[in-house]
N, C-alpha and C. Protein backbone atom coordinates (compact mmCIF):
# COMPACT_ATOMS: atom_id res chain seq x y z
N UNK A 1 -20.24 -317.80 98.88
CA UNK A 1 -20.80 -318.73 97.97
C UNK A 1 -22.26 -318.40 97.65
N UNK A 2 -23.33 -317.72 98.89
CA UNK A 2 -24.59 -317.31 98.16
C UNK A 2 -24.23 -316.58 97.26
N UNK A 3 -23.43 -315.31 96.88
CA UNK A 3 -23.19 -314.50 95.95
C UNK A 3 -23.89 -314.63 94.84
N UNK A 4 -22.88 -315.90 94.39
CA UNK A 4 -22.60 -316.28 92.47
C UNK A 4 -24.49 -317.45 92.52
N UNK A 5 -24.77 -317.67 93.79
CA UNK A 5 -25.73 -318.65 93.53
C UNK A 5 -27.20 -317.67 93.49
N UNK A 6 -26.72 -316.77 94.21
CA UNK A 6 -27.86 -315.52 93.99
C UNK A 6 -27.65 -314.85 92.54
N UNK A 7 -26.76 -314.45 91.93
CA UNK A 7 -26.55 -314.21 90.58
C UNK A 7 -27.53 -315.04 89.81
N UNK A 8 -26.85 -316.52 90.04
CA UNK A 8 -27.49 -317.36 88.85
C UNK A 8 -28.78 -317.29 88.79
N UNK A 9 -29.42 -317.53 90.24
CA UNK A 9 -30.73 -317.79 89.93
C UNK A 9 -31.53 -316.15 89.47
N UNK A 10 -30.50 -314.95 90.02
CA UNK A 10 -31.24 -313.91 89.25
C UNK A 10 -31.75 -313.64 88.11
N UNK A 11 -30.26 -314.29 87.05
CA UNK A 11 -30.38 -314.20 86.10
C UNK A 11 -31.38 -315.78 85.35
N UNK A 12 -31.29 -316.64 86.02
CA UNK A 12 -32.00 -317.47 85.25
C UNK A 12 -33.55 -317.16 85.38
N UNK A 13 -33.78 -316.38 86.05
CA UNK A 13 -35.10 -315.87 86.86
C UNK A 13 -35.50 -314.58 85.76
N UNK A 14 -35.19 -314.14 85.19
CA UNK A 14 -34.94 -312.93 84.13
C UNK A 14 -35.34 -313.67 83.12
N UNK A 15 -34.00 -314.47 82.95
CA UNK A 15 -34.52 -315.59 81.43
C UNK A 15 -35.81 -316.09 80.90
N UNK A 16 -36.37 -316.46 82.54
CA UNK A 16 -37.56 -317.45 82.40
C UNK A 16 -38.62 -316.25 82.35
N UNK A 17 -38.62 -315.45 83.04
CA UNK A 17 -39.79 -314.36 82.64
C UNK A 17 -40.07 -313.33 81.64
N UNK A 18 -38.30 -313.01 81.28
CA UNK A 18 -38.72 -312.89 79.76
C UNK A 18 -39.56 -314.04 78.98
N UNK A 19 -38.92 -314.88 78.51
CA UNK A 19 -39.53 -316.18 77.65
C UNK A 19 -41.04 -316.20 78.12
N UNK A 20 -41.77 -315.70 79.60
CA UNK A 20 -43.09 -316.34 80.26
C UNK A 20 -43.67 -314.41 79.57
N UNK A 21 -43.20 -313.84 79.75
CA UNK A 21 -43.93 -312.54 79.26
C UNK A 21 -44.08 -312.00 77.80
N UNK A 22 -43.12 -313.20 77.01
CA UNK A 22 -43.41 -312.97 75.56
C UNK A 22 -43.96 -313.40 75.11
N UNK A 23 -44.40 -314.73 75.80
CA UNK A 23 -45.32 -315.58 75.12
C UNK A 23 -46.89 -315.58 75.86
N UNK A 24 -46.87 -314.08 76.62
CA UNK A 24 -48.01 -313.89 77.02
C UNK A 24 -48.35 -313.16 76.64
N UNK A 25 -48.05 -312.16 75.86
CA UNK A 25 -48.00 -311.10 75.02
C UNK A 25 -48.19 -312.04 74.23
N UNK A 26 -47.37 -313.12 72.92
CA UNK A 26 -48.20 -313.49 72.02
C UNK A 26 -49.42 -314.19 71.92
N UNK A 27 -50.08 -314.25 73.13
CA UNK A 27 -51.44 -315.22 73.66
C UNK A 27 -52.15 -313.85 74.05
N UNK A 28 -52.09 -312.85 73.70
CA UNK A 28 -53.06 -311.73 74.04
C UNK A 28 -53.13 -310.83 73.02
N UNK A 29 -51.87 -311.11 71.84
CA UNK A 29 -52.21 -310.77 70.44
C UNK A 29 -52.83 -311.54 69.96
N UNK A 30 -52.93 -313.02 70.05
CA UNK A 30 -53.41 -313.65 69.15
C UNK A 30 -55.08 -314.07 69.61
N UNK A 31 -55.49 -313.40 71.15
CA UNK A 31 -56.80 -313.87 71.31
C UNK A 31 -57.81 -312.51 70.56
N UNK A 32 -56.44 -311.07 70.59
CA UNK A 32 -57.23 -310.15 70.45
C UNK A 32 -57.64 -310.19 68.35
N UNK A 33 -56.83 -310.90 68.03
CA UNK A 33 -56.99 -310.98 66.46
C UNK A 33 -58.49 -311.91 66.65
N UNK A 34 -58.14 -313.39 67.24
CA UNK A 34 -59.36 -314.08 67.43
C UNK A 34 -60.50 -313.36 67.01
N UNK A 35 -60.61 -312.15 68.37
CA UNK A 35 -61.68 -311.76 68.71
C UNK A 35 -62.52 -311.15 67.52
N UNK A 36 -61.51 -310.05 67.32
CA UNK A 36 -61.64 -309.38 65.48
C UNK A 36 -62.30 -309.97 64.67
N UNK A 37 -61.40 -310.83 64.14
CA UNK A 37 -61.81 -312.20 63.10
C UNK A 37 -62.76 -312.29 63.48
N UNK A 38 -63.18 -313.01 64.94
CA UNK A 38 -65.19 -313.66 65.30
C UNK A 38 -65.53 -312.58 64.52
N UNK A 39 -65.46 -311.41 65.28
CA UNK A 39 -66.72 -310.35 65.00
C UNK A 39 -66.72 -310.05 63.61
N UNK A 40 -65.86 -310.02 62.40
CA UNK A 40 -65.94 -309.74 61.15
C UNK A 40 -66.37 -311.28 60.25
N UNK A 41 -66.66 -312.17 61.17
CA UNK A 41 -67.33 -313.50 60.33
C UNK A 41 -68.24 -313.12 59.48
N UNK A 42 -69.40 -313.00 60.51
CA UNK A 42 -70.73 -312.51 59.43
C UNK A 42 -70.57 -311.87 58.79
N UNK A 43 -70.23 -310.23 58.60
CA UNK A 43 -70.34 -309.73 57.76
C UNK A 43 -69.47 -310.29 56.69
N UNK A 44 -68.36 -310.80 56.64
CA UNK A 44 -67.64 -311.82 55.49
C UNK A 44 -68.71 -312.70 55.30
N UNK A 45 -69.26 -313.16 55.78
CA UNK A 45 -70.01 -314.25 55.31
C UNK A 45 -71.20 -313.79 54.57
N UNK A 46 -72.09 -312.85 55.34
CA UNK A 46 -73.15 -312.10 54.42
C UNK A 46 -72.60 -311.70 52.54
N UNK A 47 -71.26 -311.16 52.94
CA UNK A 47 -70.49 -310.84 51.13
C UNK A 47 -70.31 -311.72 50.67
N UNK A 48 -69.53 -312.65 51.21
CA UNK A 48 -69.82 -314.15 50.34
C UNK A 48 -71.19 -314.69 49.90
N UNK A 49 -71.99 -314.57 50.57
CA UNK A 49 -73.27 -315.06 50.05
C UNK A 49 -73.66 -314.65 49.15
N UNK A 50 -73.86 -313.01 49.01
CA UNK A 50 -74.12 -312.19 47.61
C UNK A 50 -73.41 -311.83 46.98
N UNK A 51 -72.09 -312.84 47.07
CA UNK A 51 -71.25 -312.69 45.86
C UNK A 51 -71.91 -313.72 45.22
N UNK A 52 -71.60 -314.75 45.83
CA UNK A 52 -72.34 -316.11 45.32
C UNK A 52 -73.85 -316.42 44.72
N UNK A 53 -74.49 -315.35 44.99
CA UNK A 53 -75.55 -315.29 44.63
C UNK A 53 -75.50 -314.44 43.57
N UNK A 54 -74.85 -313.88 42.89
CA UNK A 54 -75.04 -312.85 41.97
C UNK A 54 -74.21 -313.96 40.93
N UNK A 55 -73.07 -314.35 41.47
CA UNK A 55 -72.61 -315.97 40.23
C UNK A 55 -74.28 -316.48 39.66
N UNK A 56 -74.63 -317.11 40.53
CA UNK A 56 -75.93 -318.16 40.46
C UNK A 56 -76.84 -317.17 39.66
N UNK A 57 -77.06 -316.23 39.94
CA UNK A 57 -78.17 -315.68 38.86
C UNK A 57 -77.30 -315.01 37.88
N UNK A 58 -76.70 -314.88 37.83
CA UNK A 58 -75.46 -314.73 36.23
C UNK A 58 -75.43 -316.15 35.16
N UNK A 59 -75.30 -316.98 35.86
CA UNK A 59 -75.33 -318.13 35.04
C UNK A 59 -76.29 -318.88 34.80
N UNK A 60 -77.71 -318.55 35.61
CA UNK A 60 -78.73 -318.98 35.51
C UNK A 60 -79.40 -318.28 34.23
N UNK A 61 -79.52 -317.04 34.10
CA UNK A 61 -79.71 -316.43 33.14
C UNK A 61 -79.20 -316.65 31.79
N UNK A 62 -78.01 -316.65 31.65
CA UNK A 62 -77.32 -317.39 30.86
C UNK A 62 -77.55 -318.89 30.09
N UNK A 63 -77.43 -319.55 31.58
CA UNK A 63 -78.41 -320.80 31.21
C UNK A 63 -79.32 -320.66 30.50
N UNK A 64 -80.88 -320.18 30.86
CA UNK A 64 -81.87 -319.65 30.23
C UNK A 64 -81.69 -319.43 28.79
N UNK A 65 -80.72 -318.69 28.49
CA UNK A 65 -80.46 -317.94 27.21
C UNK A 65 -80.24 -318.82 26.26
N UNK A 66 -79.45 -319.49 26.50
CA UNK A 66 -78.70 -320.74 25.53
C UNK A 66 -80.19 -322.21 25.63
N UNK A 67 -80.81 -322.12 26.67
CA UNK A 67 -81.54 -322.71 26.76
C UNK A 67 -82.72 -323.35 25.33
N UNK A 68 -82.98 -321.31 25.77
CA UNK A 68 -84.17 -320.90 24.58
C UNK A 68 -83.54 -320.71 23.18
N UNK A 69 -82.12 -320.76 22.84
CA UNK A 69 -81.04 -320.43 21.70
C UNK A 69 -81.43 -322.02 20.97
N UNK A 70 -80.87 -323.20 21.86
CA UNK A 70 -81.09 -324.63 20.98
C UNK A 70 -82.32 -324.83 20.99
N UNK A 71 -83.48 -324.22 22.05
CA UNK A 71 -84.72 -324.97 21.47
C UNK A 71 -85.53 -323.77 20.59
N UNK A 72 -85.05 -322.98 20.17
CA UNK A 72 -85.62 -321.81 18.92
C UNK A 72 -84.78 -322.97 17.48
N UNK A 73 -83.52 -323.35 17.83
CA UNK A 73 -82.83 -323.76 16.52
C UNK A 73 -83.28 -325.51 16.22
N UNK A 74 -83.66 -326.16 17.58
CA UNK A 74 -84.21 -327.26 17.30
C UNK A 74 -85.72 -327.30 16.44
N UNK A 75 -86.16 -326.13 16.31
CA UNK A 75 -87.61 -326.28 15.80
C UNK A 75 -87.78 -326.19 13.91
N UNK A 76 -86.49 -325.34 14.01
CA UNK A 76 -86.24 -325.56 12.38
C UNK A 76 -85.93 -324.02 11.93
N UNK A 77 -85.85 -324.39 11.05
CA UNK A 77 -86.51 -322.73 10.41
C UNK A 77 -87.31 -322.22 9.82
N UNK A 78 -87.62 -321.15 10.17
CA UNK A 78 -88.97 -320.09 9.58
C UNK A 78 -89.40 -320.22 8.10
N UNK A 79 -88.05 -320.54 7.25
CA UNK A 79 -88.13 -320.37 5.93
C UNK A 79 -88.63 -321.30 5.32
N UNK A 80 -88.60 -322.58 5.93
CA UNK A 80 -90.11 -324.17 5.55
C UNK A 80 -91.16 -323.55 5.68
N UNK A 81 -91.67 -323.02 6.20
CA UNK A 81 -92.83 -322.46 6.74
C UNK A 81 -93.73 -321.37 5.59
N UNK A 82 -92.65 -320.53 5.42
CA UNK A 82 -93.15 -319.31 4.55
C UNK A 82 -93.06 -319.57 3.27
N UNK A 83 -93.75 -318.79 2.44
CA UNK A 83 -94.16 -318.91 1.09
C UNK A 83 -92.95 -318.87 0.60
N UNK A 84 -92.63 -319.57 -0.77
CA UNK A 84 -91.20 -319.56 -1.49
C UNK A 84 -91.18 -317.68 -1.97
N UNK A 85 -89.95 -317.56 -2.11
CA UNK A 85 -89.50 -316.17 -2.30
C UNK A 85 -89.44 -315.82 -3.52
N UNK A 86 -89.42 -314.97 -4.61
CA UNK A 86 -89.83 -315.03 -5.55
C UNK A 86 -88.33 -315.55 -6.23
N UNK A 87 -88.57 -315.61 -7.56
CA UNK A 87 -87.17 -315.60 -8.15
C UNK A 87 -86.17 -315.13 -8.80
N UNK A 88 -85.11 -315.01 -9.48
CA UNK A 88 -84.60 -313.52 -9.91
C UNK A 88 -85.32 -313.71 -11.53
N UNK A 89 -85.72 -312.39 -11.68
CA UNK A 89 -86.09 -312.24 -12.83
C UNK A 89 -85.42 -311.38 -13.79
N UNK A 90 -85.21 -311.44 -15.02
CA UNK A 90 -84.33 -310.60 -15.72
C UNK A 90 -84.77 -309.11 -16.21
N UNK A 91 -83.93 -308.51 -16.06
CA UNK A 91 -83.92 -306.74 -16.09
C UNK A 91 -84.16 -306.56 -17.35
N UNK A 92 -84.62 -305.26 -17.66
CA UNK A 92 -85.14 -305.09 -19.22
C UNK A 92 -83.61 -304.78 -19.94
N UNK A 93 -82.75 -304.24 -19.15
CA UNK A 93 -81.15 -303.85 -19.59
C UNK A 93 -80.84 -305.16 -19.95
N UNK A 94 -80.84 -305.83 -19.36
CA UNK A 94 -80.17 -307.60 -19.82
C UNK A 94 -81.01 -307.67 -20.74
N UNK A 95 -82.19 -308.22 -20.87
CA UNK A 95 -82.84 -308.44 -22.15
C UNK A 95 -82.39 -307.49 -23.68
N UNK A 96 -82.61 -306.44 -23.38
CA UNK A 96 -82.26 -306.10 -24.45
C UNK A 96 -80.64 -305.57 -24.96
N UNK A 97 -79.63 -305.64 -23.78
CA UNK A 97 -78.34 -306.00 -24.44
C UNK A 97 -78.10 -307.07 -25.17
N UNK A 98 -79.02 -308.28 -24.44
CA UNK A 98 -78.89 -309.49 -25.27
C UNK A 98 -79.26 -309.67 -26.71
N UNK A 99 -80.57 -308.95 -27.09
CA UNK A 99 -80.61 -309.21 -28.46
C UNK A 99 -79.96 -307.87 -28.83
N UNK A 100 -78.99 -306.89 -28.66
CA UNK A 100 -78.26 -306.38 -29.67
C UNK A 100 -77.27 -306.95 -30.40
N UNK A 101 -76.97 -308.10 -29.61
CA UNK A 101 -75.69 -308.67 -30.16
C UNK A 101 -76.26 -309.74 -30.72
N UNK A 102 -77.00 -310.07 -31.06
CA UNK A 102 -77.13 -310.62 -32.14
C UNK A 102 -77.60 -310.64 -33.71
């Protein structure tokens, strides 16, 4: 009767240390990723920053631009300002086609 009772517990003894050695293995993959990950924070984080910072002065500039765009167009235009332009005056060809025909 020890036999089959030595069997069982062999094999249930197998069972359980498989199941205890796989999941110690996945607790020693997953501290060694941890670890990785920590150490590649900063530098992810440093690229994020000057990604983000190159947005912010992209659109700041931009900003700027459109800024100085409505307050150049809020002021009016140049052409109140300057002397009237002359006006069209008639060509000596027009003038004198005109009185041939008559």
């Amino acid at each position: 009767m020890e036999l089959p009772l030595i069997a069982l517990l062999l094999v249930v003894g197998l069972v359980v240390g498989w199941g205890v050695g796989a999941q110690y293995a996945r607790a020693r993959r997953g501290w060694t990723d941890y670890r990785a990950a920590k150490r590649a924070v900063p530098g992810a984080r440093r690229a994020a920053l000057l990604l983000v910072r190159a947005v912010f002065t992209k659109v700041g500039v931009i900003a700027l631009l459109l800024f100085g765009a409505v307050a150049y167009a809020a002021v009016g235009p140049d052409h109140d300002r300057a002397e009237p332009a002359p006006g069209p005056s008639p060509s000596v060809t027009a003038t004198h086609g005109a009185d041939r025909g008559r």
